[in-house]
PDB file of N, CA and C in Angstrom:
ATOM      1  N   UNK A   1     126.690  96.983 100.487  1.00  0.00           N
ATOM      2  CA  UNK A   1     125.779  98.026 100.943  1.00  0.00           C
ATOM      3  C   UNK A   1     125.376  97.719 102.383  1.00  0.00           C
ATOM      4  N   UNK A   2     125.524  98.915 103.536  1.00  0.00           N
ATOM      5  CA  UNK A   2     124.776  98.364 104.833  1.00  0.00           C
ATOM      6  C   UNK A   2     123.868  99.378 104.663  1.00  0.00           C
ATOM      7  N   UNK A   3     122.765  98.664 105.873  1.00  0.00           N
ATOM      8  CA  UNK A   3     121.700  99.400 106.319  1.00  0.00           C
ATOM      9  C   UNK A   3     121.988 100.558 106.699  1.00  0.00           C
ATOM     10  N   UNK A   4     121.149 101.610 105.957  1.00  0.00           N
ATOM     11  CA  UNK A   4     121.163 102.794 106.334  1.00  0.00           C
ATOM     12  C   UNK A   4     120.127 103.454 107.285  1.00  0.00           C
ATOM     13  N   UNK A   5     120.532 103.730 108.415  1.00  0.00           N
ATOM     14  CA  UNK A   5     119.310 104.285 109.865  1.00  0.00           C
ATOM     15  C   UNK A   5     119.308 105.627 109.652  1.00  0.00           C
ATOM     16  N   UNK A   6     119.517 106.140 108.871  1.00  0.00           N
ATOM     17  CA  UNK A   6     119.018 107.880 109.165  1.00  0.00           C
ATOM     18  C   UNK A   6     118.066 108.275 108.457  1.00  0.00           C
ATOM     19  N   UNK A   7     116.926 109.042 108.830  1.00  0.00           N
ATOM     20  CA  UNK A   7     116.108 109.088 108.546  1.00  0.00           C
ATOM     21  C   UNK A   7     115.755 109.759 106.773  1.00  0.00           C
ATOM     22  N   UNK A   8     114.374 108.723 106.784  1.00  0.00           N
ATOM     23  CA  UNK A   8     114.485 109.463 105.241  1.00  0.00           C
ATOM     24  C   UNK A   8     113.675 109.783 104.620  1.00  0.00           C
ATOM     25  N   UNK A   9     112.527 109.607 105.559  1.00  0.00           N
ATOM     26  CA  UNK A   9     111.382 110.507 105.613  1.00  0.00           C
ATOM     27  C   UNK A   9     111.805 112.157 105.987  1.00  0.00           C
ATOM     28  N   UNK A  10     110.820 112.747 104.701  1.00  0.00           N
ATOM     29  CA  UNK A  10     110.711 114.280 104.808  1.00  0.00           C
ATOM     30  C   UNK A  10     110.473 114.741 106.046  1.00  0.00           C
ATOM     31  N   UNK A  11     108.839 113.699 106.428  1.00  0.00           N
ATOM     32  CA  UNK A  11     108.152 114.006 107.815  1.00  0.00           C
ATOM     33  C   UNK A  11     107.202 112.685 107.884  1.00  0.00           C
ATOM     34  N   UNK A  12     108.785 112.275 109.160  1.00  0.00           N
ATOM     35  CA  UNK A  12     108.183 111.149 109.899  1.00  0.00           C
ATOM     36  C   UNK A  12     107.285 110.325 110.269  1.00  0.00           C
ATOM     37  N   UNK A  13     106.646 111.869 111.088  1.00  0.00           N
ATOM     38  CA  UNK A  13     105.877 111.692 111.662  1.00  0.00           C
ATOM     39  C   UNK A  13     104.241 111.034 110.887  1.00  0.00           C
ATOM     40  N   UNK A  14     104.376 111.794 110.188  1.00  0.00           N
ATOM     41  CA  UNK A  14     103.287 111.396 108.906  1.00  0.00           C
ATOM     42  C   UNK A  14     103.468 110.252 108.414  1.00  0.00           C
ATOM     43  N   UNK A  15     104.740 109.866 108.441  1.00  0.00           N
ATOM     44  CA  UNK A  15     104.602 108.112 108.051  1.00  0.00           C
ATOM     45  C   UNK A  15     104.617 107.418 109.604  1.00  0.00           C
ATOM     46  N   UNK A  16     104.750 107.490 110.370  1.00  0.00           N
ATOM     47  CA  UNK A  16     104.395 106.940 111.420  1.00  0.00           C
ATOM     48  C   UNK A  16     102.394 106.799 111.605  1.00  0.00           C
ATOM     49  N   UNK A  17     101.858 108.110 111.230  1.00  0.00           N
ATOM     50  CA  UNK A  17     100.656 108.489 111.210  1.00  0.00           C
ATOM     51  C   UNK A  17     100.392 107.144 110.215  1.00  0.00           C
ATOM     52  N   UNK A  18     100.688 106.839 109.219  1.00  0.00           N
ATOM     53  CA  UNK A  18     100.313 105.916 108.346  1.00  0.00           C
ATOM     54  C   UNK A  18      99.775 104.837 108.753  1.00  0.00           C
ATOM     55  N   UNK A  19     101.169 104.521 109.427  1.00  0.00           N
ATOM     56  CA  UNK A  19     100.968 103.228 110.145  1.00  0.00           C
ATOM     57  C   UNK A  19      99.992 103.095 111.280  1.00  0.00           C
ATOM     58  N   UNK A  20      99.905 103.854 111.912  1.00  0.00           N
ATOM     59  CA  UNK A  20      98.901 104.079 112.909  1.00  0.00           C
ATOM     60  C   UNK A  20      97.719 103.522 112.391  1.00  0.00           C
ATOM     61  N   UNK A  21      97.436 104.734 111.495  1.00  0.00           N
ATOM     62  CA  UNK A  21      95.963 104.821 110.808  1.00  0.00           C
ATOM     63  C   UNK A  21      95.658 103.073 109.955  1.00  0.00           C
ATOM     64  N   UNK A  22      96.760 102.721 108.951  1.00  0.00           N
ATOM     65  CA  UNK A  22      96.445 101.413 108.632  1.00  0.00           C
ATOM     66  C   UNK A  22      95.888 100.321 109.770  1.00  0.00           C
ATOM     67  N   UNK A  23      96.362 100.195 111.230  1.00  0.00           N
ATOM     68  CA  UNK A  23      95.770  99.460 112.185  1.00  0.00           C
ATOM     69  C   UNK A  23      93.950  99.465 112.539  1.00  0.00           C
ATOM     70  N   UNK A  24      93.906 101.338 112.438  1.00  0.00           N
ATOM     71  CA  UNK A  24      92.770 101.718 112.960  1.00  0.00           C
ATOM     72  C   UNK A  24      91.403 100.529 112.956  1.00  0.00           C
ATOM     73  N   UNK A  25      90.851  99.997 113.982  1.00  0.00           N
ATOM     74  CA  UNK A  25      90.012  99.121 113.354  1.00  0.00           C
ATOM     75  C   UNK A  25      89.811  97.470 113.574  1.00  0.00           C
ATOM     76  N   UNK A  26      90.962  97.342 113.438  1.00  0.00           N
ATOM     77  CA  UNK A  26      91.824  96.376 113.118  1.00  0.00           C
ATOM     78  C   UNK A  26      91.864  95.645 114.600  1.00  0.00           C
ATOM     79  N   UNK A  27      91.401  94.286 115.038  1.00  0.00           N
ATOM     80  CA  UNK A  27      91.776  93.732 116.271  1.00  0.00           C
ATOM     81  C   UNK A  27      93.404  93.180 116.309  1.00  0.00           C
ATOM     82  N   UNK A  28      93.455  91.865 117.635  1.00  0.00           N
ATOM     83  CA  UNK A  28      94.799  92.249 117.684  1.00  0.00           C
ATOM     84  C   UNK A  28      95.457  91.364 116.783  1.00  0.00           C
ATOM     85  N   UNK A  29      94.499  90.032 116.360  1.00  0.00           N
ATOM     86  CA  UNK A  29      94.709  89.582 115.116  1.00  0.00           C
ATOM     87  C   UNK A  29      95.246  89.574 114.145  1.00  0.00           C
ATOM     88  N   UNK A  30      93.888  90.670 113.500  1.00  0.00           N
ATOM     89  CA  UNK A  30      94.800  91.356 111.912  1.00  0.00           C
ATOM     90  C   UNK A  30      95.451  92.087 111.917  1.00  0.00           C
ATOM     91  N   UNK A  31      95.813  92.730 113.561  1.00  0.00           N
ATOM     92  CA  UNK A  31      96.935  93.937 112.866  1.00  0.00           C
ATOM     93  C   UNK A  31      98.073  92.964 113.039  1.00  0.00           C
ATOM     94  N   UNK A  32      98.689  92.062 113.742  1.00  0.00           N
ATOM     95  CA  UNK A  32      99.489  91.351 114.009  1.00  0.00           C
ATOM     96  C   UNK A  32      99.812  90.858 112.450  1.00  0.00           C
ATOM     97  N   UNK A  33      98.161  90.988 111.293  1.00  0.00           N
ATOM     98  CA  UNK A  33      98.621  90.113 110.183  1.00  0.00           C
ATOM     99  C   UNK A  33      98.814  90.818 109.342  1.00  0.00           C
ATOM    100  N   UNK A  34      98.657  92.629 109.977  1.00  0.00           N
ATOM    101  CA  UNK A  34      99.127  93.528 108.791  1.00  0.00           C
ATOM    102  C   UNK A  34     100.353  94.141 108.628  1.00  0.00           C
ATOM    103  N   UNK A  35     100.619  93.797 109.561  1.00  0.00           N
ATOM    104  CA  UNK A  35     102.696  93.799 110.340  1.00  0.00           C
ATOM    105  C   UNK A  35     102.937  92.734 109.664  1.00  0.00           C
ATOM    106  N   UNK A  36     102.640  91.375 109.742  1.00  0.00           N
ATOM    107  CA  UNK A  36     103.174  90.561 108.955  1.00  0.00           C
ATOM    108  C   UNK A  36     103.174  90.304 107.591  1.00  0.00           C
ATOM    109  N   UNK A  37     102.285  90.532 107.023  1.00  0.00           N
ATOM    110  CA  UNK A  37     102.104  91.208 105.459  1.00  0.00           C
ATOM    111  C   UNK A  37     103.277  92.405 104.907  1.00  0.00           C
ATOM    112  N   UNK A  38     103.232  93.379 105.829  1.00  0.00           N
ATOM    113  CA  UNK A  38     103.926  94.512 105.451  1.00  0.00           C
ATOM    114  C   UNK A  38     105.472  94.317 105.479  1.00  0.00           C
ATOM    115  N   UNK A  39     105.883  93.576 106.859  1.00  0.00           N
ATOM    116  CA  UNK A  39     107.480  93.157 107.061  1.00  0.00           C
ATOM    117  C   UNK A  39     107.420  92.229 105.508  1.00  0.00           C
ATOM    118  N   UNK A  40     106.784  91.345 104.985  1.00  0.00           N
ATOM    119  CA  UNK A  40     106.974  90.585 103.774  1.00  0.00           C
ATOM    120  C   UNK A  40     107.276  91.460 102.663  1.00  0.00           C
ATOM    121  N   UNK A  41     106.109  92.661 102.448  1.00  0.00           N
ATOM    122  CA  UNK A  41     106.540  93.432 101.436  1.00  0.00           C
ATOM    123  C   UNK A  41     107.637  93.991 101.327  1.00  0.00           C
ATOM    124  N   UNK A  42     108.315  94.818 102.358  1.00  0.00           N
ATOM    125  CA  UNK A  42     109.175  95.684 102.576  1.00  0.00           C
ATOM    126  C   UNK A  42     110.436  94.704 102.178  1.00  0.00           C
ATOM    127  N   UNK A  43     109.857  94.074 103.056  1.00  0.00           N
ATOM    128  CA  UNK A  43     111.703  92.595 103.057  1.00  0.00           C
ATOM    129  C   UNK A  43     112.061  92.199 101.557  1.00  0.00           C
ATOM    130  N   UNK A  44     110.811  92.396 100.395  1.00  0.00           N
ATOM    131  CA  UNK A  44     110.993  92.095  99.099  1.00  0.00           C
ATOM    132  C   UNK A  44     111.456  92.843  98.802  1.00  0.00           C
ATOM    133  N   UNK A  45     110.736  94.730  98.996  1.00  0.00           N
ATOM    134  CA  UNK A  45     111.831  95.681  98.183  1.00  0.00           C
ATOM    135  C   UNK A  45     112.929  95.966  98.301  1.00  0.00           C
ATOM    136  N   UNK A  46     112.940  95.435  99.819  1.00  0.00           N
ATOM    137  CA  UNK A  46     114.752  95.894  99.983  1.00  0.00           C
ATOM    138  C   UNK A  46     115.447  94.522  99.388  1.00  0.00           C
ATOM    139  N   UNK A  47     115.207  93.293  99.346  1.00  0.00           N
ATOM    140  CA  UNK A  47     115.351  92.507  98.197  1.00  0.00           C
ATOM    141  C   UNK A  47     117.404  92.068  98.166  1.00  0.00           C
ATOM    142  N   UNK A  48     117.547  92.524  99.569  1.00  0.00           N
ATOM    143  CA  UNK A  48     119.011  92.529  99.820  1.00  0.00           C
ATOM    144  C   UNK A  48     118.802  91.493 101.422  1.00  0.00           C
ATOM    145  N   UNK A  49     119.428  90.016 101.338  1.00  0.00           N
ATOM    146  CA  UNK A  49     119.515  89.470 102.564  1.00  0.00           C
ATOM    147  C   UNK A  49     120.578  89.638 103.966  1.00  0.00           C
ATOM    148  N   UNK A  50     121.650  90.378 103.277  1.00  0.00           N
ATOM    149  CA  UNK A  50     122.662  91.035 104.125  1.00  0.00           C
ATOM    150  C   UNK A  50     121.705  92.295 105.157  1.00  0.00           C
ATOM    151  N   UNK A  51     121.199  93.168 104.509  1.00  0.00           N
ATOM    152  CA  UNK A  51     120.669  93.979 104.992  1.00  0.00           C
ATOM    153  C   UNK A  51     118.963  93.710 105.575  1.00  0.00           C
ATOM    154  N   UNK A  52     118.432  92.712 104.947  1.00  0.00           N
ATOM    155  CA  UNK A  52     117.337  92.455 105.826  1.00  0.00           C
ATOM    156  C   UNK A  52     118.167  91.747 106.761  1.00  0.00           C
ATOM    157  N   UNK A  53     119.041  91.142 107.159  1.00  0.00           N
ATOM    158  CA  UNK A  53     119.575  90.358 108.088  1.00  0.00           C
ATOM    159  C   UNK A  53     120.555  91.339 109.453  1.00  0.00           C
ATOM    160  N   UNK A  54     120.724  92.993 108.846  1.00  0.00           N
ATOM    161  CA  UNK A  54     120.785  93.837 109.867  1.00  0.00           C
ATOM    162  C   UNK A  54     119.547  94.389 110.248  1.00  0.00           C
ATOM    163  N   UNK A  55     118.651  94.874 109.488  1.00  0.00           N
ATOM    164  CA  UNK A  55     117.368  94.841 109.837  1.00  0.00           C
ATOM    165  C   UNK A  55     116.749  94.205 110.893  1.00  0.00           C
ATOM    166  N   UNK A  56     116.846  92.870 110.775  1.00  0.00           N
ATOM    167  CA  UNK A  56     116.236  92.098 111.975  1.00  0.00           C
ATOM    168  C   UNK A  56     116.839  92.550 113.331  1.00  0.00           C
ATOM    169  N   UNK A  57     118.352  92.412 112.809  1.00  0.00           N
ATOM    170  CA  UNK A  57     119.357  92.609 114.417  1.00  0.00           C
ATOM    171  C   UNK A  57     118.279  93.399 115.395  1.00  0.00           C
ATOM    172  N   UNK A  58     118.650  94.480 114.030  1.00  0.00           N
ATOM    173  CA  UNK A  58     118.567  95.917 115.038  1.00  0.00           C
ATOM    174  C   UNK A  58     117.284  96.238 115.479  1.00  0.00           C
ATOM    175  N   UNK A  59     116.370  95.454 115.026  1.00  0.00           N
ATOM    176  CA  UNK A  59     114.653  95.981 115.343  1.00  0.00           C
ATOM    177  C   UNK A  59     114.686  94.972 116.659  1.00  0.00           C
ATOM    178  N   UNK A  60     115.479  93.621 116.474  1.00  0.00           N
ATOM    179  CA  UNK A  60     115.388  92.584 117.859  1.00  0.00           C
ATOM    180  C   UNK A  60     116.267  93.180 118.994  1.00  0.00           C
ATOM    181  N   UNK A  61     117.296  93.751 118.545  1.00  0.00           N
ATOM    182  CA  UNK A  61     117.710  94.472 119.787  1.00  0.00           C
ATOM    183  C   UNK A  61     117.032  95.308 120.060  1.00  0.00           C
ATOM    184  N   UNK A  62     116.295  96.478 119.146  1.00  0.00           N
ATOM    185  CA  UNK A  62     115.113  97.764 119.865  1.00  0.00           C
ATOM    186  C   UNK A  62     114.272  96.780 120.993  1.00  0.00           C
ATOM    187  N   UNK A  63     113.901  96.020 120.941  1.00  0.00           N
ATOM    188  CA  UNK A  63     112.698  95.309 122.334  1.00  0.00           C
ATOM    189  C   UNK A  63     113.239  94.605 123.166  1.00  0.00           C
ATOM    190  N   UNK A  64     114.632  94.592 123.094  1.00  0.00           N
ATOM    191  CA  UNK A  64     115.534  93.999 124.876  1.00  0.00           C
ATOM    192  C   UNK A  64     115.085  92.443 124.648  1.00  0.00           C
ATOM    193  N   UNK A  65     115.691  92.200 125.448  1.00  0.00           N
ATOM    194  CA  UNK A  65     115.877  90.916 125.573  1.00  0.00           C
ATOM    195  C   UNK A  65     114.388  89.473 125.401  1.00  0.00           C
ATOM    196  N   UNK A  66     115.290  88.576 124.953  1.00  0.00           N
ATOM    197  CA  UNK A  66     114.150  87.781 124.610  1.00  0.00           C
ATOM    198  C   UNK A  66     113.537  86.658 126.098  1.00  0.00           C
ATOM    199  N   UNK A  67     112.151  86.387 126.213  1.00  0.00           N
ATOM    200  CA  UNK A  67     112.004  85.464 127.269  1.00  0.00           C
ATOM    201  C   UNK A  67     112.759  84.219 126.922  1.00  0.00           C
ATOM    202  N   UNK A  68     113.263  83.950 128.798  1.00  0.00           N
ATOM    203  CA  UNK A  68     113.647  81.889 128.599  1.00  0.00           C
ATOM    204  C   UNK A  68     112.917  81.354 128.049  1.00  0.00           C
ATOM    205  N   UNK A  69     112.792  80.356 127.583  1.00  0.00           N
ATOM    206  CA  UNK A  69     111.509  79.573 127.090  1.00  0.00           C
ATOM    207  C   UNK A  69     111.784  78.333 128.148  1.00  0.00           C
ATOM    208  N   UNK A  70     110.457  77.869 127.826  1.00  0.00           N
ATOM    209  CA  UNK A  70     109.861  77.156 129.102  1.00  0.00           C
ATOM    210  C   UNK A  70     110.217  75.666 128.827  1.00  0.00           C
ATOM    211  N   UNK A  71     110.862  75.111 130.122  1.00  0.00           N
ATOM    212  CA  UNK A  71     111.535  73.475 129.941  1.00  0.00           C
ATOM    213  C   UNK A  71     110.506  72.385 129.613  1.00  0.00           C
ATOM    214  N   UNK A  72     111.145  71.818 128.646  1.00  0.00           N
ATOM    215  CA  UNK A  72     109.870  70.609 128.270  1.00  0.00           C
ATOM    216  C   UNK A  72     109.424  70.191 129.354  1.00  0.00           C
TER     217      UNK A  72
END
C-alpha cells in the first residue's frame, strides 16, 4: 500500500479550521505539544511503517531544506 495524497476530505477547509481552532489559546509550547500528541495518534492509526515512513519524506520535503548544524 503507498501513501495516498489526494484529498479526502469532503471540505478541507473545515478540517484545516479544526486544526486551527484546536491551537486557539494554546502558547508556543503546548501547541508544539499538541502537534506532537496528534502526529503520535495519527502515526498509530495509520499503523503502517512503510507509509508513515513516506509520510515523513514528504511533509520534510514540504519545509525545504534542513539547517547545517553547528560544529562542535
Amino acid at each position: 500500500m503507498a501513501l495516498d495524497t489526494a484529498t479526502r476530505f469532503a471540505d478541507p477547509d473545515a478540517a484545516y479550521r479544526l486544526i486551527v481552532e484546536a491551537h486557539r489559546g494554546l502558547d508556543e509550547t503546548q501547541s508544539r505539544k499538541l502537534d506532537a500528541a496528534l502526529i503520535l495518534v495519527l502515526a498509530n492509526q495509520i499503523g503502517d511503517l512503510a507509509i508513515l515512513q513516506e509520510a515523513l519524506a514528504l511533509a520534510r520535503a514540504a519545509i525545504g531544506p534542513s539547517r547545517p548544524e553547528a560544529a562542535p
